[in-house]
N, C-alpha and C. Protein backbone atom coordinates (compact mmCIF):
# COMPACT_ATOMS: atom_id res chain seq x y z
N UNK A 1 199.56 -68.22 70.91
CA UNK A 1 200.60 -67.99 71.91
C UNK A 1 199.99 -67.85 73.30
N UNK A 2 198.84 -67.19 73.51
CA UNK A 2 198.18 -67.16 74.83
C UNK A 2 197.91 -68.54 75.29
N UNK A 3 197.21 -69.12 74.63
CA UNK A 3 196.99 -70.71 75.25
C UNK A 3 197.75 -71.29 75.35
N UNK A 4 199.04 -71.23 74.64
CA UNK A 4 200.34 -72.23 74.77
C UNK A 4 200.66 -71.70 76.13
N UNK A 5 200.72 -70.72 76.44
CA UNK A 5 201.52 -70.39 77.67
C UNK A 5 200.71 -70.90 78.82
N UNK A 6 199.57 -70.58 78.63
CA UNK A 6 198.50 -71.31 79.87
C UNK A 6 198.60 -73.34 79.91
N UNK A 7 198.84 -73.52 78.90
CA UNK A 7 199.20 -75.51 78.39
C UNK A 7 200.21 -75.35 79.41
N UNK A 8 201.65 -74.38 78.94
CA UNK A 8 202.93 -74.71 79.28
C UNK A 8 202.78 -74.71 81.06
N UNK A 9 201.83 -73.85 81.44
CA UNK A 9 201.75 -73.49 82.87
C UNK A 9 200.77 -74.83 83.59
N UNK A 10 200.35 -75.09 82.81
CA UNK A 10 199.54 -76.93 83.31
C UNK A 10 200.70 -77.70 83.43
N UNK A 11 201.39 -77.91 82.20
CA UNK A 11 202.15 -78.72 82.30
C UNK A 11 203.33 -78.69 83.23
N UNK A 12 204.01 -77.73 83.88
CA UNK A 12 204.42 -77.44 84.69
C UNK A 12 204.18 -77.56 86.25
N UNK A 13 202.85 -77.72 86.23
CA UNK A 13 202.19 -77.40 87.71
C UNK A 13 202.38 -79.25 88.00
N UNK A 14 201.87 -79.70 86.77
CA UNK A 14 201.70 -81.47 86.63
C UNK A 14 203.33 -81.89 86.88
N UNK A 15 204.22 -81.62 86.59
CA UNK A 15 205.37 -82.01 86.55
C UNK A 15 206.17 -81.57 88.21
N UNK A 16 205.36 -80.89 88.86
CA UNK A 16 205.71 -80.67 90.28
C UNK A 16 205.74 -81.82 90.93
N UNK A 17 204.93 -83.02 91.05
CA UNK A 17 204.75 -83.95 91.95
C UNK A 17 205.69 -85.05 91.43
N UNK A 18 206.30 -84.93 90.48
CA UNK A 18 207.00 -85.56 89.65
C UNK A 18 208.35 -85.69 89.95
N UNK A 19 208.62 -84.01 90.19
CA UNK A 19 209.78 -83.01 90.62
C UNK A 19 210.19 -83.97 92.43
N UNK A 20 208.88 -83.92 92.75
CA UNK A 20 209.06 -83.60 94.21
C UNK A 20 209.60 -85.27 94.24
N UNK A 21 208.57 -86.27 93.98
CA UNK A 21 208.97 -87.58 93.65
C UNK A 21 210.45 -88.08 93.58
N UNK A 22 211.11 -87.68 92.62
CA UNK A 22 212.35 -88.07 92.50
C UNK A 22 213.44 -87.34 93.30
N UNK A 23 212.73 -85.91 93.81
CA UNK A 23 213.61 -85.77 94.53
C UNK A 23 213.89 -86.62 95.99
N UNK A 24 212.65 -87.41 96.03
CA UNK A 24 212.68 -88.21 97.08
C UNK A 24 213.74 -89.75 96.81
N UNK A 25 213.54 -89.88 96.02
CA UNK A 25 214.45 -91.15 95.36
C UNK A 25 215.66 -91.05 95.21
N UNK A 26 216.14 -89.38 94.84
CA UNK A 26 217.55 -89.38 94.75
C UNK A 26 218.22 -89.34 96.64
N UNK A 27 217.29 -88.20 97.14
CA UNK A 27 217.66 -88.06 98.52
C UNK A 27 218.00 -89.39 99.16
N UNK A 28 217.12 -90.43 98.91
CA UNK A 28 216.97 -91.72 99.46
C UNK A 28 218.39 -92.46 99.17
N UNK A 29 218.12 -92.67 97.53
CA UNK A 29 219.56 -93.51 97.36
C UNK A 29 220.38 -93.38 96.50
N UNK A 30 221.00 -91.76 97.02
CA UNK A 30 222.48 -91.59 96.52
C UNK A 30 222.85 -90.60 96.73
N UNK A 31 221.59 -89.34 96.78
CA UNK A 31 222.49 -88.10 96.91
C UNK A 31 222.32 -87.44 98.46
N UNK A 32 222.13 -88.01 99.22
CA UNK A 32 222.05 -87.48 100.66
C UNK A 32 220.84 -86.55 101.09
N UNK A 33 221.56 -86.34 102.18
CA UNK A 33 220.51 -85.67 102.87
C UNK A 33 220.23 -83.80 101.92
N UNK A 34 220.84 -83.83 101.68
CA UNK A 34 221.21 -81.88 101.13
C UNK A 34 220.33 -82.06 99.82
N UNK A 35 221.10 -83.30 98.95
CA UNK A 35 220.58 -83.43 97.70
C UNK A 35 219.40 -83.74 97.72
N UNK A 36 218.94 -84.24 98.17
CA UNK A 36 217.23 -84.99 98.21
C UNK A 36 216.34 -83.30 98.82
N UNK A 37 217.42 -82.80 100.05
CA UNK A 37 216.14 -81.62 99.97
C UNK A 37 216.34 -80.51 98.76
N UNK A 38 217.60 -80.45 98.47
CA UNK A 38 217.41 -79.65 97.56
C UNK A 38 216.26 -79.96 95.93
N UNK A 39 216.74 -81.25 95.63
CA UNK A 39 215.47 -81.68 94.80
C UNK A 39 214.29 -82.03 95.00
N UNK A 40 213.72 -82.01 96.18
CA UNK A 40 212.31 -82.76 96.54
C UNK A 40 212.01 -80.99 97.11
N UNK A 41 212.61 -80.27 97.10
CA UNK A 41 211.88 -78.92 97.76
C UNK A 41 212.36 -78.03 96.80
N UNK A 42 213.51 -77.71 96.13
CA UNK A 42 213.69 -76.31 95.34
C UNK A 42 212.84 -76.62 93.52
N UNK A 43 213.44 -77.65 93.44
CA UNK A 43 212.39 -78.08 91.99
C UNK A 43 211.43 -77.74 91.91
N UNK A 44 210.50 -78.50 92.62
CA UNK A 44 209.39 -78.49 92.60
C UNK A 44 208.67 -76.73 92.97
N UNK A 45 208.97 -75.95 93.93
CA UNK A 45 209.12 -74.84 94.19
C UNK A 45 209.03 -73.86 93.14
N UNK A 46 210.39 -74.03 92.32
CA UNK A 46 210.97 -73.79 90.82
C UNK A 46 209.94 -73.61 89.96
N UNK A 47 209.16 -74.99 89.61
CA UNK A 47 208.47 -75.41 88.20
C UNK A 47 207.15 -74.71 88.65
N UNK A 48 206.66 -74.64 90.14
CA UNK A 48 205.28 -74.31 90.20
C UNK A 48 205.44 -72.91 90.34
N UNK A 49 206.62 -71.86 90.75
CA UNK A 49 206.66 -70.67 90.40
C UNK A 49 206.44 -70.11 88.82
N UNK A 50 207.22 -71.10 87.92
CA UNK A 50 207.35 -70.65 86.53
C UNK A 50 205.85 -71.16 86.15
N UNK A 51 205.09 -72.16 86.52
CA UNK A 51 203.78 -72.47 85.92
C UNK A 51 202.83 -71.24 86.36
N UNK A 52 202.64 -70.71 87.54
CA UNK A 52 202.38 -69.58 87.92
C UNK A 52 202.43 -68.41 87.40
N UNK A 53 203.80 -68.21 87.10
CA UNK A 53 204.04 -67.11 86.00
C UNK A 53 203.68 -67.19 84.50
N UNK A 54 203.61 -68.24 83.77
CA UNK A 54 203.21 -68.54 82.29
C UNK A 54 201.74 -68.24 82.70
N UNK A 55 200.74 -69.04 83.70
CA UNK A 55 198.99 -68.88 83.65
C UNK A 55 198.89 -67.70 83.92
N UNK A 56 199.33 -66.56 84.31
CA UNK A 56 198.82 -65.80 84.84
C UNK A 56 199.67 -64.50 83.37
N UNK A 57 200.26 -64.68 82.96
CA UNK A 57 200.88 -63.91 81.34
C UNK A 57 199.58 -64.54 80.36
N UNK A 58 199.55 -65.72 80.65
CA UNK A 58 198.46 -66.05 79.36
C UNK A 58 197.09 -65.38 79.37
N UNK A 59 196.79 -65.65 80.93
CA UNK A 59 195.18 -64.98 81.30
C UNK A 59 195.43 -63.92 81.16
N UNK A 60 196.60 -62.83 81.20
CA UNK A 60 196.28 -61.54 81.01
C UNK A 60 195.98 -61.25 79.39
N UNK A 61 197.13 -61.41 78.85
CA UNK A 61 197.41 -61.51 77.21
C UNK A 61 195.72 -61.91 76.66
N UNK A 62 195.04 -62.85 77.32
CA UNK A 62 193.46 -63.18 76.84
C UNK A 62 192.86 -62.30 76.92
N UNK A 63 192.86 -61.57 78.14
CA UNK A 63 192.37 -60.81 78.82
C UNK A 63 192.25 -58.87 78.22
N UNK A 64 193.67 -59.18 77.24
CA UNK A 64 193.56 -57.98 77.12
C UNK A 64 193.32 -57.93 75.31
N UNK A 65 192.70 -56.24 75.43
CA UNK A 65 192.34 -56.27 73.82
C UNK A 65 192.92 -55.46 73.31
N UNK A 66 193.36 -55.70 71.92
CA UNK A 66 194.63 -55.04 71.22
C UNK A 66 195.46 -55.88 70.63
């Protein structure tokens, strides 16, 4: 369970540029100006907060003995 959470927090951090990406594509062609910032800036924002929070639960949980 410790390492899954540190994986889940990679995989998350990786899926930011991804996030940010399409939010550029939707902004572009279809969802406007609001929609594109809201997906090319709160997503991405989003996923690298929660990857943040999983690496840093996992490194502790490693970290601790018991």
């Amino acid at each position: 369970m410790k390492i899954t959470r540190i994986l889940l927090g990679l995989f998350l951090w990786v899926c930011v540029p991804v996030a940010f990406g399409a939010g550029i594509v939707f902004g572009l062609f279809g969802g406007g100006v609001g929609g594109g910032l809201l997906c090319a800036l709160g997503v991405p924002l989003i996923l690298f907060i929660l990857g943040l929070l999983l690496i840093i639960q996992g490194i502790k949980k490693m970290t601790t003995i018991g």
